[in-house]
PDB file of N, CA and C in Angstrom:
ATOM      1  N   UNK A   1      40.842  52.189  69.193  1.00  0.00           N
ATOM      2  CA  UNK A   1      40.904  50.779  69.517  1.00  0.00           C
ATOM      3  C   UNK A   1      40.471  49.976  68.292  1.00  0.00           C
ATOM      4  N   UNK A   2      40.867  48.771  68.424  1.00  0.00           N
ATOM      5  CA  UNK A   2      41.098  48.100  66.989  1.00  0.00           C
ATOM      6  C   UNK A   2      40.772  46.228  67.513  1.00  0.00           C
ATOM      7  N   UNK A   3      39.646  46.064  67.328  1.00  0.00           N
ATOM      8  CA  UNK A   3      39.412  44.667  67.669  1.00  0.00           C
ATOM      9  C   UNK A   3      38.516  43.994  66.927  1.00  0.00           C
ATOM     10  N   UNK A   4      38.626  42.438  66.919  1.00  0.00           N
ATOM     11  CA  UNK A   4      37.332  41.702  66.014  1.00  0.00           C
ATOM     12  C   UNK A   4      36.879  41.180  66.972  1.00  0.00           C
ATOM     13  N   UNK A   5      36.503  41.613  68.709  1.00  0.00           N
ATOM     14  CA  UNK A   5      36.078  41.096  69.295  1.00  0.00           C
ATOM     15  C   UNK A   5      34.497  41.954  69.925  1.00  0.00           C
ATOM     16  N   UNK A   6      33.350  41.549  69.686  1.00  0.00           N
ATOM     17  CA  UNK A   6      32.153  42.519  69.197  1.00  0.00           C
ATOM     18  C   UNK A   6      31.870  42.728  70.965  1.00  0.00           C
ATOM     19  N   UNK A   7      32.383  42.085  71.903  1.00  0.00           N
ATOM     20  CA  UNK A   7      32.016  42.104  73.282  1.00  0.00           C
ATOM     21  C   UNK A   7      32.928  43.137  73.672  1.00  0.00           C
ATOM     22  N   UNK A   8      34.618  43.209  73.114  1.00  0.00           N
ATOM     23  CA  UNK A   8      35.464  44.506  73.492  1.00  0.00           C
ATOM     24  C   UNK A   8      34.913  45.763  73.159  1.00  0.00           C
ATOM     25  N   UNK A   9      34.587  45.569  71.753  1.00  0.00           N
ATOM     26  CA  UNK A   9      34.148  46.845  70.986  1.00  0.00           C
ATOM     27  C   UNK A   9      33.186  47.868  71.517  1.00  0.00           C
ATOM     28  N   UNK A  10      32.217  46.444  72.042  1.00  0.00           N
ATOM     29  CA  UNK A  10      30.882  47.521  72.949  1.00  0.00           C
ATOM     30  C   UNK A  10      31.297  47.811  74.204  1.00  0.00           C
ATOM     31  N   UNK A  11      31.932  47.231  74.952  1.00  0.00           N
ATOM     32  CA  UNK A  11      32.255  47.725  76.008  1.00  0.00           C
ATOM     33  C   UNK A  11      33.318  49.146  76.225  1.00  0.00           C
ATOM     34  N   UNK A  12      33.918  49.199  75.170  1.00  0.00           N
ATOM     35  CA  UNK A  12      35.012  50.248  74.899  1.00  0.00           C
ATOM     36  C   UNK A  12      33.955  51.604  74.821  1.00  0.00           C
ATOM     37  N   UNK A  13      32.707  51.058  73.979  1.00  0.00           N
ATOM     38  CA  UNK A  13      32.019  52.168  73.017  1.00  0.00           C
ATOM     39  C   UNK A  13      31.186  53.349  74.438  1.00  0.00           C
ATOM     40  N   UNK A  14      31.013  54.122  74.921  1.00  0.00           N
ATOM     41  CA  UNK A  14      30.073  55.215  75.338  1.00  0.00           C
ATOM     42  C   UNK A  14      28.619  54.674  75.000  1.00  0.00           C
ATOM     43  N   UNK A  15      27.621  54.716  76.112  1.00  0.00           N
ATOM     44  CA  UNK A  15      26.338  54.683  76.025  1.00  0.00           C
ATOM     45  C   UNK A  15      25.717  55.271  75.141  1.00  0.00           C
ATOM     46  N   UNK A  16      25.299  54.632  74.343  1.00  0.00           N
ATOM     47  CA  UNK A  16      24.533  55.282  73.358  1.00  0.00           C
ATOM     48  C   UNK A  16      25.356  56.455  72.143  1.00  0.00           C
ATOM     49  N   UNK A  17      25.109  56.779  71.486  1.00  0.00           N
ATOM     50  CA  UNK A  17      26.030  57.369  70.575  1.00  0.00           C
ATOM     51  C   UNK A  17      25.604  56.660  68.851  1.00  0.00           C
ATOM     52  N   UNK A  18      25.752  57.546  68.094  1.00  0.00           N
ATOM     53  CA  UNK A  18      25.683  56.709  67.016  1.00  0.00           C
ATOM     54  C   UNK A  18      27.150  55.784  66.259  1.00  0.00           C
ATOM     55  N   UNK A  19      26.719  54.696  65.620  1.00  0.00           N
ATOM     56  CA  UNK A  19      27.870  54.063  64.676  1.00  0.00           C
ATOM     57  C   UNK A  19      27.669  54.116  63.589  1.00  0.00           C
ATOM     58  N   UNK A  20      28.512  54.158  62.782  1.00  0.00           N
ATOM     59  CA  UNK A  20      28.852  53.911  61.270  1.00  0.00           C
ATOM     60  C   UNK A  20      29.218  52.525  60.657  1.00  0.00           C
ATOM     61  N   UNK A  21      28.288  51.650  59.880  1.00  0.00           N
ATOM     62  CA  UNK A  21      29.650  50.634  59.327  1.00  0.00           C
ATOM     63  C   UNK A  21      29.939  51.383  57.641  1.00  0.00           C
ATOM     64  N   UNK A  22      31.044  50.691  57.410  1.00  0.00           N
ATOM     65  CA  UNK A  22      31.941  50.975  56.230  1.00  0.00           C
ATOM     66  C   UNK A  22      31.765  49.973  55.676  1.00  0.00           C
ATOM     67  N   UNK A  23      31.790  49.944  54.017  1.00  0.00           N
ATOM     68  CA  UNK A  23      32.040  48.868  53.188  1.00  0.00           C
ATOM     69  C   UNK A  23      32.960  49.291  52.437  1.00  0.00           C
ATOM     70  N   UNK A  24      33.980  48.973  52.660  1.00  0.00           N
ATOM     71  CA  UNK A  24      35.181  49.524  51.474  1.00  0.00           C
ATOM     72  C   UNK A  24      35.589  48.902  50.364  1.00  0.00           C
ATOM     73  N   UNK A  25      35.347  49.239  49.218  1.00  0.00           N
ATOM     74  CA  UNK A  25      35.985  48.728  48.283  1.00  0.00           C
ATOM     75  C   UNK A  25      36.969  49.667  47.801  1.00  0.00           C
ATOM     76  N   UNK A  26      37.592  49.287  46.171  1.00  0.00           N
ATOM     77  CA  UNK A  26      38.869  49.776  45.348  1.00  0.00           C
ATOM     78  C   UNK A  26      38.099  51.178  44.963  1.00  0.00           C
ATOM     79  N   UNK A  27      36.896  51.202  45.156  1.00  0.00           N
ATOM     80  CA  UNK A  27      36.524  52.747  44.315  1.00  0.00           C
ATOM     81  C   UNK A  27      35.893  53.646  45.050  1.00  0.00           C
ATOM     82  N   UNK A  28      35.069  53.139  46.312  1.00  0.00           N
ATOM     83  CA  UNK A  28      33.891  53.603  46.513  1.00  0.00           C
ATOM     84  C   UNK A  28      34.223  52.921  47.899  1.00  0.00           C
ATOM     85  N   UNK A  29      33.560  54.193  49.256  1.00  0.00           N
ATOM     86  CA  UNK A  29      33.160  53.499  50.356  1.00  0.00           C
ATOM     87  C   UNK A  29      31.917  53.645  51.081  1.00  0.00           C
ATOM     88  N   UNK A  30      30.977  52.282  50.978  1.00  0.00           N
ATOM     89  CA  UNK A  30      29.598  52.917  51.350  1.00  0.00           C
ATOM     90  C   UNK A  30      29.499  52.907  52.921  1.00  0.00           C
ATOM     91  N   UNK A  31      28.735  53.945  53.375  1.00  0.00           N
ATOM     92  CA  UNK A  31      28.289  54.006  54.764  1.00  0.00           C
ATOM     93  C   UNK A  31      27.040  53.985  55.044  1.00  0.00           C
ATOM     94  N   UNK A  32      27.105  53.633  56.051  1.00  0.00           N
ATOM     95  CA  UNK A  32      25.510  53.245  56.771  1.00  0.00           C
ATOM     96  C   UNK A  32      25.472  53.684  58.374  1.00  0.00           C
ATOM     97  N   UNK A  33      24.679  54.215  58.484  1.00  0.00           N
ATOM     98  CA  UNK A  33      24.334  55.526  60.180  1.00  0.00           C
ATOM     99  C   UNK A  33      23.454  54.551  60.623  1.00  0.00           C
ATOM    100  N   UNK A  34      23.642  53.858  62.076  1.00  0.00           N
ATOM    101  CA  UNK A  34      22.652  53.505  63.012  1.00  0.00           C
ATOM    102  C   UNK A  34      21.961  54.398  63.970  1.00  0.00           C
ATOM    103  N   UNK A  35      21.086  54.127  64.452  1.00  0.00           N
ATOM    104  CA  UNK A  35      20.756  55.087  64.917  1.00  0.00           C
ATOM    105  C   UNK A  35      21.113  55.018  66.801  1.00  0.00           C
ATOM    106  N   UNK A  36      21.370  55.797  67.742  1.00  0.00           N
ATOM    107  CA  UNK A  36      21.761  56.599  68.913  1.00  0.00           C
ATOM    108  C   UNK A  36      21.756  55.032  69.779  1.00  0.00           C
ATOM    109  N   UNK A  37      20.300  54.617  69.484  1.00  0.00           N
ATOM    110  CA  UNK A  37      19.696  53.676  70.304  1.00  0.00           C
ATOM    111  C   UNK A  37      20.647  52.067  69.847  1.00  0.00           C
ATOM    112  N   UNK A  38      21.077  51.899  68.377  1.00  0.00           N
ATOM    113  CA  UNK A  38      21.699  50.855  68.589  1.00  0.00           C
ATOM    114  C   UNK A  38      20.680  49.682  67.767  1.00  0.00           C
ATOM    115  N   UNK A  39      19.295  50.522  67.409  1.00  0.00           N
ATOM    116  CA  UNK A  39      18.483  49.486  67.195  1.00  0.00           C
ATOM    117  C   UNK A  39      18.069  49.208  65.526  1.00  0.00           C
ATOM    118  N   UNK A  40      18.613  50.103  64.913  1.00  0.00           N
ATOM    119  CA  UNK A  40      18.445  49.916  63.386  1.00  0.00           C
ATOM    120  C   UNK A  40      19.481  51.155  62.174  1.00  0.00           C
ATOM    121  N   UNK A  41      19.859  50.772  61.644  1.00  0.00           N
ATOM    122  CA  UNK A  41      20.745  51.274  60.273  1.00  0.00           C
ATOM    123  C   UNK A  41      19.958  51.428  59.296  1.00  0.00           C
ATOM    124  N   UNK A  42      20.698  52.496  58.631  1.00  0.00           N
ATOM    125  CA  UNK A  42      19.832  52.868  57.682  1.00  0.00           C
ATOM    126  C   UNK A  42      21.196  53.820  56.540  1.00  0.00           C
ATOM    127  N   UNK A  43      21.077  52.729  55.239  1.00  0.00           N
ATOM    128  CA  UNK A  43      22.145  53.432  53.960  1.00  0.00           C
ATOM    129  C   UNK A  43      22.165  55.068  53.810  1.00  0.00           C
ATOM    130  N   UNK A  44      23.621  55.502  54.065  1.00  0.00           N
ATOM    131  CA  UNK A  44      23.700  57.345  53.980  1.00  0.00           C
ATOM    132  C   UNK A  44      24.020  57.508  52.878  1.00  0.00           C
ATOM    133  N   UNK A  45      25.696  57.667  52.925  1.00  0.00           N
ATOM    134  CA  UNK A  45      26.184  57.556  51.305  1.00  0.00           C
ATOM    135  C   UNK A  45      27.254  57.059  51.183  1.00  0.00           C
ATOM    136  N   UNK A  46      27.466  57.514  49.658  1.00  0.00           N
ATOM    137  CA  UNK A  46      28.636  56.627  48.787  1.00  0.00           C
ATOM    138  C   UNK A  46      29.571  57.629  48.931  1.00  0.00           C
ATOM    139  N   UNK A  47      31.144  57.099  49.713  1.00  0.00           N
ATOM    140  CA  UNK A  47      32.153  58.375  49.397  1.00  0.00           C
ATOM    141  C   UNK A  47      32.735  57.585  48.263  1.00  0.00           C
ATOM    142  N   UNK A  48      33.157  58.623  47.074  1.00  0.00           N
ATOM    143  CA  UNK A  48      34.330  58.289  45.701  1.00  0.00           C
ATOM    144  C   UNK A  48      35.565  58.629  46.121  1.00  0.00           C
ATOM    145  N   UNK A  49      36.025  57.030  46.472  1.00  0.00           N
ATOM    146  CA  UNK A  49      37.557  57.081  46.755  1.00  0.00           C
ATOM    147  C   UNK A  49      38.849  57.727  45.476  1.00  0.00           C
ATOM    148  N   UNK A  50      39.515  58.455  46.760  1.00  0.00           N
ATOM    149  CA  UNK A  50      40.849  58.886  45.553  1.00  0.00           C
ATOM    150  C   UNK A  50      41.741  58.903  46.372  1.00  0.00           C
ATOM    151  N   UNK A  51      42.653  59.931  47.020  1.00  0.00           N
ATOM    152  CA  UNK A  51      43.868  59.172  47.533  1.00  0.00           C
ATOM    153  C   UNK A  51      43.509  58.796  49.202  1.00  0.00           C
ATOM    154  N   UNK A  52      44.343  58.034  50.174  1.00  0.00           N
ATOM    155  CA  UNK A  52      44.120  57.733  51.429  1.00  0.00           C
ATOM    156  C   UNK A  52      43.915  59.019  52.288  1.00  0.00           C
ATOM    157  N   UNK A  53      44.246  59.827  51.948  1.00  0.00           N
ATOM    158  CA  UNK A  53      44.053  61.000  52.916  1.00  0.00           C
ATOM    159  C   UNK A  53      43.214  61.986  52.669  1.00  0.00           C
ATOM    160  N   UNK A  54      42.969  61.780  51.060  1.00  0.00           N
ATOM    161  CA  UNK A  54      41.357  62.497  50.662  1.00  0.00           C
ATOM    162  C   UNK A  54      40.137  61.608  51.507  1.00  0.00           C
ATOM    163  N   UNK A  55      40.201  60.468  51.618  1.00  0.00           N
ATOM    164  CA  UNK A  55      39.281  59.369  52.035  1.00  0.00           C
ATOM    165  C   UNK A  55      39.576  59.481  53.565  1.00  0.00           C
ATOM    166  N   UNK A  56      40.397  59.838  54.029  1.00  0.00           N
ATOM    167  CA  UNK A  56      40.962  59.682  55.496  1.00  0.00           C
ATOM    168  C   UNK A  56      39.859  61.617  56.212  1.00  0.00           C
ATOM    169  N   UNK A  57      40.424  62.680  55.320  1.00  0.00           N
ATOM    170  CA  UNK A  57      40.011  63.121  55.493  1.00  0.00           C
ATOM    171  C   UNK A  57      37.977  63.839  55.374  1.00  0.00           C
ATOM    172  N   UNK A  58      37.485  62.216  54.541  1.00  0.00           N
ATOM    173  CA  UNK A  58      35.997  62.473  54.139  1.00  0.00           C
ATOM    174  C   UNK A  58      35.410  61.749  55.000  1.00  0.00           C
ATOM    175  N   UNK A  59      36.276  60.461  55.773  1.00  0.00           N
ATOM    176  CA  UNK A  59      35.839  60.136  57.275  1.00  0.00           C
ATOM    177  C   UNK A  59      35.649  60.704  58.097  1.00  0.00           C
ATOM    178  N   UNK A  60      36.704  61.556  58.691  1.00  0.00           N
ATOM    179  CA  UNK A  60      36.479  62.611  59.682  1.00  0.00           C
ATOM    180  C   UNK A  60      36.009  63.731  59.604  1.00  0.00           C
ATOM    181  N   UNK A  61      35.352  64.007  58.485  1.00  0.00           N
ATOM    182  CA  UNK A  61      33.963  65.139  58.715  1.00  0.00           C
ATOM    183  C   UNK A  61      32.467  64.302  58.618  1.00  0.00           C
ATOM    184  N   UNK A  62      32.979  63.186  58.205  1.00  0.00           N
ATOM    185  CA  UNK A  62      31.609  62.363  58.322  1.00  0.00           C
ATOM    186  C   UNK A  62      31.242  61.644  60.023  1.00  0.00           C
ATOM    187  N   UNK A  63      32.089  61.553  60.927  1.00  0.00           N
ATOM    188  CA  UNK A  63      32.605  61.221  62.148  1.00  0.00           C
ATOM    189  C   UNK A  63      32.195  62.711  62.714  1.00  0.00           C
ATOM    190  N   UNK A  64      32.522  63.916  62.099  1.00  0.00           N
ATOM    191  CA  UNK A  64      32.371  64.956  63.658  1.00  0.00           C
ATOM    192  C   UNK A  64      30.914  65.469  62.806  1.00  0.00           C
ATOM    193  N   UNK A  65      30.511  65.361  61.991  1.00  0.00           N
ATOM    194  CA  UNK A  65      29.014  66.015  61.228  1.00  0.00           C
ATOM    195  C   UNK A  65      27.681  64.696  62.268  1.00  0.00           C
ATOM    196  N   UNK A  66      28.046  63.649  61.885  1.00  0.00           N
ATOM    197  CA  UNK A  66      27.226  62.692  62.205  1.00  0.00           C
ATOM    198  C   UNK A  66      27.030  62.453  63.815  1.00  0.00           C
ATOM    199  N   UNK A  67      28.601  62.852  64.382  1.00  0.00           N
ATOM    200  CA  UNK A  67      28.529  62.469  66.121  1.00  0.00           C
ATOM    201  C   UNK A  67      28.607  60.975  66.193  1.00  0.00           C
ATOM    202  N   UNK A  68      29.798  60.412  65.571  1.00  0.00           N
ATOM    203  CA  UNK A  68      29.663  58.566  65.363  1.00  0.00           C
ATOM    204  C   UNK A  68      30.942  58.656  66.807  1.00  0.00           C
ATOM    205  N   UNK A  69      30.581  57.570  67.016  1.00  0.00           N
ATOM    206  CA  UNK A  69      30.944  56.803  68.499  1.00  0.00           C
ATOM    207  C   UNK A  69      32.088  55.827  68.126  1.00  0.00           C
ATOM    208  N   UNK A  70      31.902  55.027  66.846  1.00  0.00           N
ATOM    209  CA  UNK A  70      32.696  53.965  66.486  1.00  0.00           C
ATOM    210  C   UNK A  70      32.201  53.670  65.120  1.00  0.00           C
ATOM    211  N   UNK A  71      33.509  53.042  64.580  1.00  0.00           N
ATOM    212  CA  UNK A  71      33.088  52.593  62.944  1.00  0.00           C
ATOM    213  C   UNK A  71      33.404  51.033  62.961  1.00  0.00           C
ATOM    214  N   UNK A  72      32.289  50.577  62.151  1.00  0.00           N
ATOM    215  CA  UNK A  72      32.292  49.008  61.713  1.00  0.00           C
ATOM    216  C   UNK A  72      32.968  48.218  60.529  1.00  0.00           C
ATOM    217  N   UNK A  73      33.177  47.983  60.300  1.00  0.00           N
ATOM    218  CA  UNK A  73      34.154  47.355  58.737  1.00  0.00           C
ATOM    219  C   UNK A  73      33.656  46.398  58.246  1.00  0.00           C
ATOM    220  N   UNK A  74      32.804  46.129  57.238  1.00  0.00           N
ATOM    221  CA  UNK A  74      32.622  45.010  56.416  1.00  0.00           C
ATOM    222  C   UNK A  74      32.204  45.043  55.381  1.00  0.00           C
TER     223      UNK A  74
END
């Protein structure tokens, strides 16, 4: 699911669970792990972007390693 609406998003999301936001830039995408509860984030790491599906595929071991619920974008 794909929305800029922060009331859909949580309601879509499973109780509790952790999130990820993303900062994407041209080189580099930083992530940040909240924690289960929802109540604080905390900087993980820097992935070094190279092609979309190297990066596509460094999401989704960062998604099934971490146990993320939903990702944030900004």
């Amino acid at each position: 699911m794909i929305t800029t609406a922060p009331a859909d998003f949580a309601a879509a999301l499973p109780d509790g669970g952790r999130l990820a936001g993303l900062d994407v830039g041209t080189r580099t995408i930083g992530v940040a792990l909240c924690d289960a509860g929802w109540s604080f984030a905390s900087p993980d790491k820097t992935i070094i972007r190279k092609k979309f599906a190297a990066d596509l595929e460094a999401l989704k071991v960062l998604v099934a390693a971490q146990s993320i619920v939903g990702l944030i974008l900004g």
